[in-house]
C-alpha atoms as a PDB file:
ATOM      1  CA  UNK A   1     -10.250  96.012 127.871  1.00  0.00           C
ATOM      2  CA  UNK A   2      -9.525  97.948 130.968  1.00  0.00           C
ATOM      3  CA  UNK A   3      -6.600 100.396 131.265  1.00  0.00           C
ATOM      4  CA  UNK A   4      -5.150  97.815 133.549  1.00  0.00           C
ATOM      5  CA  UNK A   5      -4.876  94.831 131.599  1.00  0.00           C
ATOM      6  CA  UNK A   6      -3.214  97.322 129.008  1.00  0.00           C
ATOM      7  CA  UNK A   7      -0.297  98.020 131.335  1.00  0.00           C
ATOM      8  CA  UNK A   8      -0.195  94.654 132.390  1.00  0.00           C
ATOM      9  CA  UNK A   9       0.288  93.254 129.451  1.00  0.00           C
ATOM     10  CA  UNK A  10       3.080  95.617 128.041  1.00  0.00           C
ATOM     11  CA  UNK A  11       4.988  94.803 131.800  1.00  0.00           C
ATOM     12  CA  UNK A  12       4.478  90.942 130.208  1.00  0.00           C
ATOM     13  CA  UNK A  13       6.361  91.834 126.929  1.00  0.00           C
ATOM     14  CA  UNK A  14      10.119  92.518 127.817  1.00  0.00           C
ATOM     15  CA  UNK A  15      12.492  93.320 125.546  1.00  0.00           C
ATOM     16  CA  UNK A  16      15.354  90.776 125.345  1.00  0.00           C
ATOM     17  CA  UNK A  17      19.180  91.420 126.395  1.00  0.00           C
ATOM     18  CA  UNK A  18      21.436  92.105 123.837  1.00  0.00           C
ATOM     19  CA  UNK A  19      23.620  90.169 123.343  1.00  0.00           C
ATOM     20  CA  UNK A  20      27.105  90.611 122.553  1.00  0.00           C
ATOM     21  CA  UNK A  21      28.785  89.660 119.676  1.00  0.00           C
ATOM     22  CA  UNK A  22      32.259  87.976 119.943  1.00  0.00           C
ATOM     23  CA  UNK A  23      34.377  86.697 116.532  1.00  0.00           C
ATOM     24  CA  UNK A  24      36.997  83.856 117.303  1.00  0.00           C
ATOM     25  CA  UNK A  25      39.520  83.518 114.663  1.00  0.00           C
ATOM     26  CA  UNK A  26      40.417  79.838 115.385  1.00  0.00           C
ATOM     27  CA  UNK A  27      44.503  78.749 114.481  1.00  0.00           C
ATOM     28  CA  UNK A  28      43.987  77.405 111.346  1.00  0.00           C
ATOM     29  CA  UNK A  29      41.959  79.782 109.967  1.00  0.00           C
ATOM     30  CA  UNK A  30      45.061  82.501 111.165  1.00  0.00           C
ATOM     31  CA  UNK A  31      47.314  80.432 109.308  1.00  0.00           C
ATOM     32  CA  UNK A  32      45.594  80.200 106.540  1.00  0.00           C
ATOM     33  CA  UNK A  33      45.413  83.772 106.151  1.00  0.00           C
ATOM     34  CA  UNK A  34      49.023  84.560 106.742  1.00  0.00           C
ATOM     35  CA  UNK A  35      49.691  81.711 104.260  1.00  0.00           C
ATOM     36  CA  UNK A  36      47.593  84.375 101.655  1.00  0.00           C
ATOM     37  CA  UNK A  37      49.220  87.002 102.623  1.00  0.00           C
ATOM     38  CA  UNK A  38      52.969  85.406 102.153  1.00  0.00           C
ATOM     39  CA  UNK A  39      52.330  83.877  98.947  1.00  0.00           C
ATOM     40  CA  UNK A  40      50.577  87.101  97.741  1.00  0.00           C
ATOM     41  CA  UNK A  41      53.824  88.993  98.713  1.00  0.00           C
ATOM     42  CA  UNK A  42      55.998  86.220  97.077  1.00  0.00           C
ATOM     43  CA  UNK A  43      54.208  86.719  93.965  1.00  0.00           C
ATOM     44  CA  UNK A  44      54.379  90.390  93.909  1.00  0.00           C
ATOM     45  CA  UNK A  45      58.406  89.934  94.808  1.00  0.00           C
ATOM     46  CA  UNK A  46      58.786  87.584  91.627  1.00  0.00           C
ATOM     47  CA  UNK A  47      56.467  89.452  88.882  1.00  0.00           C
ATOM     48  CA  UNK A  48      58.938  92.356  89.834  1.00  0.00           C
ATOM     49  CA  UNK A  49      62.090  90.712  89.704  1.00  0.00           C
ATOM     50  CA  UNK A  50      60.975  89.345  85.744  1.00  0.00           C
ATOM     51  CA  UNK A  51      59.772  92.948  85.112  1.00  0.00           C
ATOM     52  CA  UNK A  52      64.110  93.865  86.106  1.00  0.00           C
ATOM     53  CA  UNK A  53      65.254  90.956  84.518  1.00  0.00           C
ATOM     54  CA  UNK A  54      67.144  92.117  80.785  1.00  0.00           C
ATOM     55  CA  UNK A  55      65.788  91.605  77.886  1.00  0.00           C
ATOM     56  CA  UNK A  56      67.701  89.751  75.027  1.00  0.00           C
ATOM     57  CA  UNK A  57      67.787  91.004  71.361  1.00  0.00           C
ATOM     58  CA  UNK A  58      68.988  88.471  68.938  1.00  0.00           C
ATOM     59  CA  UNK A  59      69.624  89.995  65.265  1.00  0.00           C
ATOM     60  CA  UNK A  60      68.058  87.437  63.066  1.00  0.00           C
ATOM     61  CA  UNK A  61      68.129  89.480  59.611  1.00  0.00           C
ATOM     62  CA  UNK A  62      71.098  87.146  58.176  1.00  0.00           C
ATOM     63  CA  UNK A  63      68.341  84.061  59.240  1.00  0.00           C
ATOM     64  CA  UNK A  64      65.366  85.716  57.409  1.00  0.00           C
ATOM     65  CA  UNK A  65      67.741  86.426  54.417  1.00  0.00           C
ATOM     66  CA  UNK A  66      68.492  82.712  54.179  1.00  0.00           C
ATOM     67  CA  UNK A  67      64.310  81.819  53.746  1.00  0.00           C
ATOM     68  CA  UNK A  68      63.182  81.973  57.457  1.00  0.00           C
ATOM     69  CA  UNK A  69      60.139  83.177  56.084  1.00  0.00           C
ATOM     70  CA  UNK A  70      59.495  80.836  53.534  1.00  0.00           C
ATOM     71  CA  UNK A  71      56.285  79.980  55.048  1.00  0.00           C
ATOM     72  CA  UNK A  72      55.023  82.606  54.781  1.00  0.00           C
ATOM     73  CA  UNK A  73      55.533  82.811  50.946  1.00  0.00           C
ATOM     74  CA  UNK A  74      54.671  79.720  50.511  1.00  0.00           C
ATOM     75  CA  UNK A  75      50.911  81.061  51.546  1.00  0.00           C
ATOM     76  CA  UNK A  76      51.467  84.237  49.601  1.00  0.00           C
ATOM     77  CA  UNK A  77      48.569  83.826  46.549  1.00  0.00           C
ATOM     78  CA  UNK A  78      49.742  86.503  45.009  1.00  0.00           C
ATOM     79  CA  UNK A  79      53.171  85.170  44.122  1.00  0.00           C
ATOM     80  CA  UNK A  80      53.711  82.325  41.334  1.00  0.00           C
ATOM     81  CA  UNK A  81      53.499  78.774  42.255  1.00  0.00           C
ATOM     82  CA  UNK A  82      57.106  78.403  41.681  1.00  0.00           C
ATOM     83  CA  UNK A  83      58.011  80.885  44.087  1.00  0.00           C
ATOM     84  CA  UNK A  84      55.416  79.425  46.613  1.00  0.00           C
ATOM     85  CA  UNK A  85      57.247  76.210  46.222  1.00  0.00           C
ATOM     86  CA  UNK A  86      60.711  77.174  46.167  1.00  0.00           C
ATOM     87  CA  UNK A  87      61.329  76.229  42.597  1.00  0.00           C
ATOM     88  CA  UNK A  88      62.707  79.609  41.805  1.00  0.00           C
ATOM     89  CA  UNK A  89      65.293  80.176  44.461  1.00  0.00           C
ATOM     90  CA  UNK A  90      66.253  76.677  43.635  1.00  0.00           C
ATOM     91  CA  UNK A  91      66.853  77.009  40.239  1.00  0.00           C
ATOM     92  CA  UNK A  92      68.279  80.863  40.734  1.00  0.00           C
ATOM     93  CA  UNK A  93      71.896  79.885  42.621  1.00  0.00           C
ATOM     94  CA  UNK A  94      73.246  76.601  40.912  1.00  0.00           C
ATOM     95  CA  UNK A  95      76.374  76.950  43.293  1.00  0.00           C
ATOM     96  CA  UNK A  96      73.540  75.621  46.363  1.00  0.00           C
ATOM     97  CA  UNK A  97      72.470  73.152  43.620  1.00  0.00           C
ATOM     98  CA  UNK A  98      75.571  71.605  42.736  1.00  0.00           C
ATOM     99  CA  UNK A  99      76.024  71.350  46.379  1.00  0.00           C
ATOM    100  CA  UNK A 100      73.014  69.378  47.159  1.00  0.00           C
ATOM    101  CA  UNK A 101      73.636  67.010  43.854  1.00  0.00           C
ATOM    102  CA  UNK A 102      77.398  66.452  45.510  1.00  0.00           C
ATOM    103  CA  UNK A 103      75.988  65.479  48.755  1.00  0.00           C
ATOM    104  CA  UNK A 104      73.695  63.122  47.082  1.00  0.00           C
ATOM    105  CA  UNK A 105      76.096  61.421  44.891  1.00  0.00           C
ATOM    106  CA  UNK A 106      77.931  60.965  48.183  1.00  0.00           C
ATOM    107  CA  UNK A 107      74.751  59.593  49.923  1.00  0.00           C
ATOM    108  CA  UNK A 108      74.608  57.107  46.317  1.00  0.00           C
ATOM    109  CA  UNK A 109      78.235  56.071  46.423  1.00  0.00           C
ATOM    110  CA  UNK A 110      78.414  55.398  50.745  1.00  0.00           C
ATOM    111  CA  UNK A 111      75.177  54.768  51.888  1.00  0.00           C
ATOM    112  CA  UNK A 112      73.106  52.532  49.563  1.00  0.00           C
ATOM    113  CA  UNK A 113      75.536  48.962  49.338  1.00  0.00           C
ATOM    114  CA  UNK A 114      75.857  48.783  52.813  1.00  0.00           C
ATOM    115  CA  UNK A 115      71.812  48.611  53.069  1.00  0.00           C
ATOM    116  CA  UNK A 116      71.764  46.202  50.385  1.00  0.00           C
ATOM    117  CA  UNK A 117      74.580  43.783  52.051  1.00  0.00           C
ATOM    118  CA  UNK A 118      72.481  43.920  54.998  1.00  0.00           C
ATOM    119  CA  UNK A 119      69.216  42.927  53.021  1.00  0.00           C
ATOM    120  CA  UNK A 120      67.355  46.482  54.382  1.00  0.00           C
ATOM    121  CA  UNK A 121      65.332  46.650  51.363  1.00  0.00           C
ATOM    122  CA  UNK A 122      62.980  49.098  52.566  1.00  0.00           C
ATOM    123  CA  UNK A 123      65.601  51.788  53.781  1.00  0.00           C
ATOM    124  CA  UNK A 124      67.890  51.045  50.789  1.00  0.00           C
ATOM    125  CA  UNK A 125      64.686  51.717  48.450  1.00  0.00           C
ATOM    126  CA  UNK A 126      63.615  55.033  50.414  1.00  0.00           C
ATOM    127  CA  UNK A 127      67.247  55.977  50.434  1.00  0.00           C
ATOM    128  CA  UNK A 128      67.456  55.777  46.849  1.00  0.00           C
ATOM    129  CA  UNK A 129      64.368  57.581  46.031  1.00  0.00           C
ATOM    130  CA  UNK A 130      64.572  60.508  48.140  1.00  0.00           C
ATOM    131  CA  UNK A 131      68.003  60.835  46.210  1.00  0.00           C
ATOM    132  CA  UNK A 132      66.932  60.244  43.246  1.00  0.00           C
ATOM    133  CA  UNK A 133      63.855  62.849  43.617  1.00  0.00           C
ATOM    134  CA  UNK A 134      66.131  65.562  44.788  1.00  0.00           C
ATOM    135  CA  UNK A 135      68.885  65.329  41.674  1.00  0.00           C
ATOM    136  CA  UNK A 136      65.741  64.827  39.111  1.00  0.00           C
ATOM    137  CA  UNK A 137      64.901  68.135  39.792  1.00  0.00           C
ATOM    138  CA  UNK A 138      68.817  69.488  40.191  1.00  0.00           C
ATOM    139  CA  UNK A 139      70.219  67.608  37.286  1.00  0.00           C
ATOM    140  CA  UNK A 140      67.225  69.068  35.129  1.00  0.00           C
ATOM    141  CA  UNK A 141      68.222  72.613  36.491  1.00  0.00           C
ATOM    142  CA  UNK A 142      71.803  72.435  35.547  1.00  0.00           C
ATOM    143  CA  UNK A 143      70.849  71.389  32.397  1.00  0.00           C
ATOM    144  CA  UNK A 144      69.176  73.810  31.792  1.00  0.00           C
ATOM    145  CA  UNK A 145      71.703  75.852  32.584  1.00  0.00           C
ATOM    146  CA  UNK A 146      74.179  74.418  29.815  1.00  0.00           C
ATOM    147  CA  UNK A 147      74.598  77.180  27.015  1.00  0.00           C
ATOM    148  CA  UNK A 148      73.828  75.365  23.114  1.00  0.00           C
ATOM    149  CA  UNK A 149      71.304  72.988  22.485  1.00  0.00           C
ATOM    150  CA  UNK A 150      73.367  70.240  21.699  1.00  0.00           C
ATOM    151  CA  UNK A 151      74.794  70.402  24.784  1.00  0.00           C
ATOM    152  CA  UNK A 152      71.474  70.924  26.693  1.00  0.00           C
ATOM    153  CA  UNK A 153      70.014  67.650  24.596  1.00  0.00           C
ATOM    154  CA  UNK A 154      73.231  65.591  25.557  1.00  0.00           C
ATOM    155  CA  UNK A 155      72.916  66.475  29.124  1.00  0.00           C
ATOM    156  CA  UNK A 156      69.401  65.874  29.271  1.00  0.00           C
ATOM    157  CA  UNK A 157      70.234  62.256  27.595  1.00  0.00           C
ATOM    158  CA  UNK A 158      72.464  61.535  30.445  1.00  0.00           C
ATOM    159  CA  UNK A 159      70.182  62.380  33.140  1.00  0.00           C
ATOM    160  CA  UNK A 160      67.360  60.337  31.581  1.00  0.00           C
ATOM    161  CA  UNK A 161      70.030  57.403  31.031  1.00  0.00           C
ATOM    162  CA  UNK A 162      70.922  57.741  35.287  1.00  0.00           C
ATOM    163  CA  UNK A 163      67.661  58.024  36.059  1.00  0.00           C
ATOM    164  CA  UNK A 164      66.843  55.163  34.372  1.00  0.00           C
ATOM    165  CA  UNK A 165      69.305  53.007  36.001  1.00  0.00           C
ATOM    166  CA  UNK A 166      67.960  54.272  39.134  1.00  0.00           C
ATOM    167  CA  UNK A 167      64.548  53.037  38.396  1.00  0.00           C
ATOM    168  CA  UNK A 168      66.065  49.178  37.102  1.00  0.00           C
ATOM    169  CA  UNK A 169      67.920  49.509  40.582  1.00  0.00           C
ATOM    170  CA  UNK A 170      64.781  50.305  42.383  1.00  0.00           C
ATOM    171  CA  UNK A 171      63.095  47.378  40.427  1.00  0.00           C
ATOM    172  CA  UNK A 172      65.382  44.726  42.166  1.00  0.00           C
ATOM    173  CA  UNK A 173      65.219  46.653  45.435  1.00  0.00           C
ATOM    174  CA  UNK A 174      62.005  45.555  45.348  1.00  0.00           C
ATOM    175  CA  UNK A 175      62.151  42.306  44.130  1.00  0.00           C
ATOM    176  CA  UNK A 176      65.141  41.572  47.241  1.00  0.00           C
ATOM    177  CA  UNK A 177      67.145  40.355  44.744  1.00  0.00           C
ATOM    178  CA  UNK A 178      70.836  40.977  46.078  1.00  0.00           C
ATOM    179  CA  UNK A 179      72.980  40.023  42.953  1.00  0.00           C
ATOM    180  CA  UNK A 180      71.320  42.207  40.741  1.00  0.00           C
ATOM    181  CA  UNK A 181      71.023  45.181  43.222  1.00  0.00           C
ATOM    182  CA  UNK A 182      74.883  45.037  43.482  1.00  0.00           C
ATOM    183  CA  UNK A 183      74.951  45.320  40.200  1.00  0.00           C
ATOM    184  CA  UNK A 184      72.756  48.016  38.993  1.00  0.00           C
ATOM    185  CA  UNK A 185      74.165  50.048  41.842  1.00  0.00           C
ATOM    186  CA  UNK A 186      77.394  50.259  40.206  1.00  0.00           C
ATOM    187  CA  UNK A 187      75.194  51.426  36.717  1.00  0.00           C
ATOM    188  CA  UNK A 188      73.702  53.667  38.842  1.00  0.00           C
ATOM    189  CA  UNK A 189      77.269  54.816  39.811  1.00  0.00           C
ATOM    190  CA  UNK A 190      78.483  55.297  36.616  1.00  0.00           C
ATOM    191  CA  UNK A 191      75.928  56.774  34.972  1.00  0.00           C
ATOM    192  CA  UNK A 192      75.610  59.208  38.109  1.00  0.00           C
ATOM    193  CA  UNK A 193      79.277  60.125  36.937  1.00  0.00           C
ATOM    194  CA  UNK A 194      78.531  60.409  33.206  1.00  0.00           C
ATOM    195  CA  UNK A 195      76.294  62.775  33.691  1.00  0.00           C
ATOM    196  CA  UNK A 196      77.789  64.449  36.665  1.00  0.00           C
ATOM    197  CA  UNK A 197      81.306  64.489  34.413  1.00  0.00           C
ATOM    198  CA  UNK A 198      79.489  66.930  31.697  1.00  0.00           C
ATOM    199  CA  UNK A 199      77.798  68.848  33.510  1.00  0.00           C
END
């Protein structure tokens, strides 16, 4: 190749123009930043209004006095079962007890013969054996309380005697038999107040 073919070619070969490089930030895509920007500056606006906003101490010792925590015992393992389940405190302040056997004798006397008149045998039935499952366990606990044997035994007698009118009065619950509900409920009445009178 000749010296002139050499130079010829390289005059072939020209370097391109440069070109220059413009950016066009269309309308919506200026909006959309702006919209980033505003709601970025919103957020920082609210996070530091919470971070001024007071803070709220309730005193809740009275609360966890009362058994707030009772959960929590109630997964202790190291405690006794009767603790666990409440048995203890239960038994521990008969005032609370004779309270609860009070409001279920009231519960008895009001609630129960207007569920039979009205042929509700299945809330008349549940009504009588959640009351009849929470005074068991009361009417055991204040006879236990009583100080003498003979007096425990004869208390004990008359709880077995209610709760055994409860369970004929459950019977014909069950059975939808009206007449005889009406009756055993007032059994159940007095027995409730035998036992309730001598205690």
């Amino acid at each position: 190749m000749s010296a002139s073919m050499k130079v010829s070619m390289r005059s072939t070969v020209a370097a391109r123009p440069a070109r220059a490089s413009t950016v066009v930030v269309r309308a919506e895509n200026r909006r959309a930043i702006l919209s980033g920007f505003v709601g970025g500056a919103a957020l920082t606006v609210a996070s530091a209004a919470q971070a001024l906003s007071p803070v709220d101490i309730f005193d809740d010792r009275d609360v966890r006095n009362k058994g707030f925590d009772l959960i929590y015992e109630a997964r202790e393992l190291d405690l006794d079962q009767n603790v666990r389940d409440g048995n203890t405190q239960a038994r521990g302040n008969l005032e609370e007890t004779k309270k609860r056997v009070m409001e279920s004798e009231m519960r008895i006397d009001s609630a129960l013969e207007p569920k039979i008149q009205k042929a509700y045998w299945t809330d008349a039935r549940e009504e009588l054996r959640r009351q009849a499952g929470t005074m068991r366990f009361d009417l055991n606990v204040l006879a236990s309380a009583k100080v003498g044997k003979v007096d425990k035994k004869k208390a004990l007698a008359l709880n077995k005697e209610f709760l055994t009118q409860v369970e004929s009065l459950d019977f014909s619950l069950r059975e939808k038999d009206k007449a005889s509900a009406i009756a055993k409920l007032t059994f159940v009445k007095s027995a409730l107040d035998e036992a309730l009178a001598f205690l």
